[in-house]
Protein backbone atom coordinates (compact mmCIF):
# COMPACT_ATOMS: atom_id res chain seq x y z
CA UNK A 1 -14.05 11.77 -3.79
CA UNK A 2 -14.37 9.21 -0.72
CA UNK A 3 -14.69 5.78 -1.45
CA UNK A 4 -18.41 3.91 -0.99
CA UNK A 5 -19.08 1.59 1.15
CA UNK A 6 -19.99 -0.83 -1.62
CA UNK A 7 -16.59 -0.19 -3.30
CA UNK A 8 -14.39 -0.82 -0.59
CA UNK A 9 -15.94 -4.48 0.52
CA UNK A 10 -15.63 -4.97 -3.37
CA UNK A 11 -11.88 -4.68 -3.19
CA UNK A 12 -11.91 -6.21 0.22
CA UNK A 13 -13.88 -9.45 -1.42
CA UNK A 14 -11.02 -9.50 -4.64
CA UNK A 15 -8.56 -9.06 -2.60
CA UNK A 16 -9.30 -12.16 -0.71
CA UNK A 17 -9.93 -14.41 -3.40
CA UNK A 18 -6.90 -13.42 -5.93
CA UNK A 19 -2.79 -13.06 -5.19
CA UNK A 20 -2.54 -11.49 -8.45
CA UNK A 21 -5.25 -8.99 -7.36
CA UNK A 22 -3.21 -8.47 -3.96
CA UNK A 23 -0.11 -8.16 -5.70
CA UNK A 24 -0.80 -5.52 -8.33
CA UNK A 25 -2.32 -3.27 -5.50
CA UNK A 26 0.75 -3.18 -4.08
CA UNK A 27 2.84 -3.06 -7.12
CA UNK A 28 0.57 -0.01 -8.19
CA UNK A 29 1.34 1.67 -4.33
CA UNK A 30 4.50 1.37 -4.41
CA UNK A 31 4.98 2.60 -8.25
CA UNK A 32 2.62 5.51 -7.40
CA UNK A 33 5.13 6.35 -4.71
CA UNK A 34 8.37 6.09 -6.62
CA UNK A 35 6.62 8.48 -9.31
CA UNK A 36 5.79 11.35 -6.71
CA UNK A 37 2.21 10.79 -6.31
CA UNK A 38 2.22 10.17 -2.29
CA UNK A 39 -1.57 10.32 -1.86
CA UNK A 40 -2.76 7.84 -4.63
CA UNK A 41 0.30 5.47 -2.82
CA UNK A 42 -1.28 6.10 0.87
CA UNK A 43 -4.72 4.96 -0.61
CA UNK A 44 -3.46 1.89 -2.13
CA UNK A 45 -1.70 0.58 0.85
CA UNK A 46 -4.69 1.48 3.35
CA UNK A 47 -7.05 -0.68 0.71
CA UNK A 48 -4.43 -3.44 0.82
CA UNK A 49 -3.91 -3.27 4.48
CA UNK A 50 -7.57 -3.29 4.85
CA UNK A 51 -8.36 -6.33 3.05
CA UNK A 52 -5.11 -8.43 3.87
CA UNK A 53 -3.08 -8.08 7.29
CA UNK A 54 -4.58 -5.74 9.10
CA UNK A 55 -2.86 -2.87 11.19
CA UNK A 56 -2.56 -4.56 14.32
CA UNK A 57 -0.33 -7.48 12.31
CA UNK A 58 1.13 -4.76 10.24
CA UNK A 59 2.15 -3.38 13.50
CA UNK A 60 3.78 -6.33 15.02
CA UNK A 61 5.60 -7.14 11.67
CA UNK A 62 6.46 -3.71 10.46
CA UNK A 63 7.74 -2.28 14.50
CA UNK A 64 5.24 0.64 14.08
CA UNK A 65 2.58 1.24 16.19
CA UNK A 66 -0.60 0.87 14.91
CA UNK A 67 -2.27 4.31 16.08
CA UNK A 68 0.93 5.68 14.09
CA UNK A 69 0.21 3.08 10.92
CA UNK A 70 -3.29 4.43 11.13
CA UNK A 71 -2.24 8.01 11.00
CA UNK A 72 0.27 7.89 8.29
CA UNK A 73 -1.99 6.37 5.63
CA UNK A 74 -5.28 8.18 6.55
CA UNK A 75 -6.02 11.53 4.22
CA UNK A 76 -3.58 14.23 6.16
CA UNK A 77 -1.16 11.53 6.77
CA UNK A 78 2.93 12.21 6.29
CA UNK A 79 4.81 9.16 6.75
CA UNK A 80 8.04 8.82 7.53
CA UNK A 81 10.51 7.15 5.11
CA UNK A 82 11.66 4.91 7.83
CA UNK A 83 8.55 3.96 8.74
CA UNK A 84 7.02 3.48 5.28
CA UNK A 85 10.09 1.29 3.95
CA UNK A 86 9.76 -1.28 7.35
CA UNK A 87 5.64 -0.96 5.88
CA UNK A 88 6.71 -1.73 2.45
CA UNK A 89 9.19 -4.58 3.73
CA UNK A 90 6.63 -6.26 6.12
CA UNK A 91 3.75 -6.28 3.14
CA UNK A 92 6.24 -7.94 0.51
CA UNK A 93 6.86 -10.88 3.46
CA UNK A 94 3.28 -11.17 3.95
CA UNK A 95 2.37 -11.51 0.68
CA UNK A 96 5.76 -13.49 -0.20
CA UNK A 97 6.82 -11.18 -2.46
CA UNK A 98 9.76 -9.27 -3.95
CA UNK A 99 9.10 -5.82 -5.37
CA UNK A 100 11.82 -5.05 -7.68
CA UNK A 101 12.49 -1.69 -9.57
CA UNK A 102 13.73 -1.48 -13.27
CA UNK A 103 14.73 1.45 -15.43
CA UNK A 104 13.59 3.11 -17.95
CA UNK A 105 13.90 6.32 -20.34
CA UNK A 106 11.37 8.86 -19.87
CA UNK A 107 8.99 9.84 -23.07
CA UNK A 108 7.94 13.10 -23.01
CA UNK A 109 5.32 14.08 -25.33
CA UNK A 110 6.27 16.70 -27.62
């Protein structure tokens, strides 16, 4: 279901007034990606790129063009590992931040 209008300047306006906000968007991306689910991950970062740096930045920080940026997080979008971990890098700098990963055991529901 495509996002309203409404919903996305809501995020937009969050975004822009809370770090913590920022940060647990892309937290959430980037755990959504490490558990398989590469379209919920794609939507994430386009919100957060939307509302913080903006492709054209992204671009310039991440050394991906910004057509191919827009491409790779829109709806039939495949990124490339390469270019999604320079993504991933350049949003942590902008939003002076280290994502780290931890472990733990899996619970499976009998």
């Amino acid at each position: 279901m495509p996002l309203t209008r409404d919903f996305r300047e809501t995020v937009r306006e969050k975004a822009k007034r809370s770090s913590r906000f920022r940060q647990a968007l892309l937290t959430e991306s980037v755990e959504n990606l490490l558990a398989g689910d590469l379209e919920t991950s794609k939507g994430l970062l386009r919100d957060y790129i939307k509302a913080t740096i903006g492709y054209r930045a992204l671009s310039e920080a991440a050394g991906v063009p910004e057509k191919s940026l827009i491409r790779m997080f829109g709806a039939k979008g495949n990124p490339r590992a390469s270019h999604l971990s320079r993504v991933i890098e350049a949003l942590q700098q902008h939003e002076d931040v280290r994502l780290q990963v931890s472990v733990s055991r899996r619970v499976d529901a009998a």
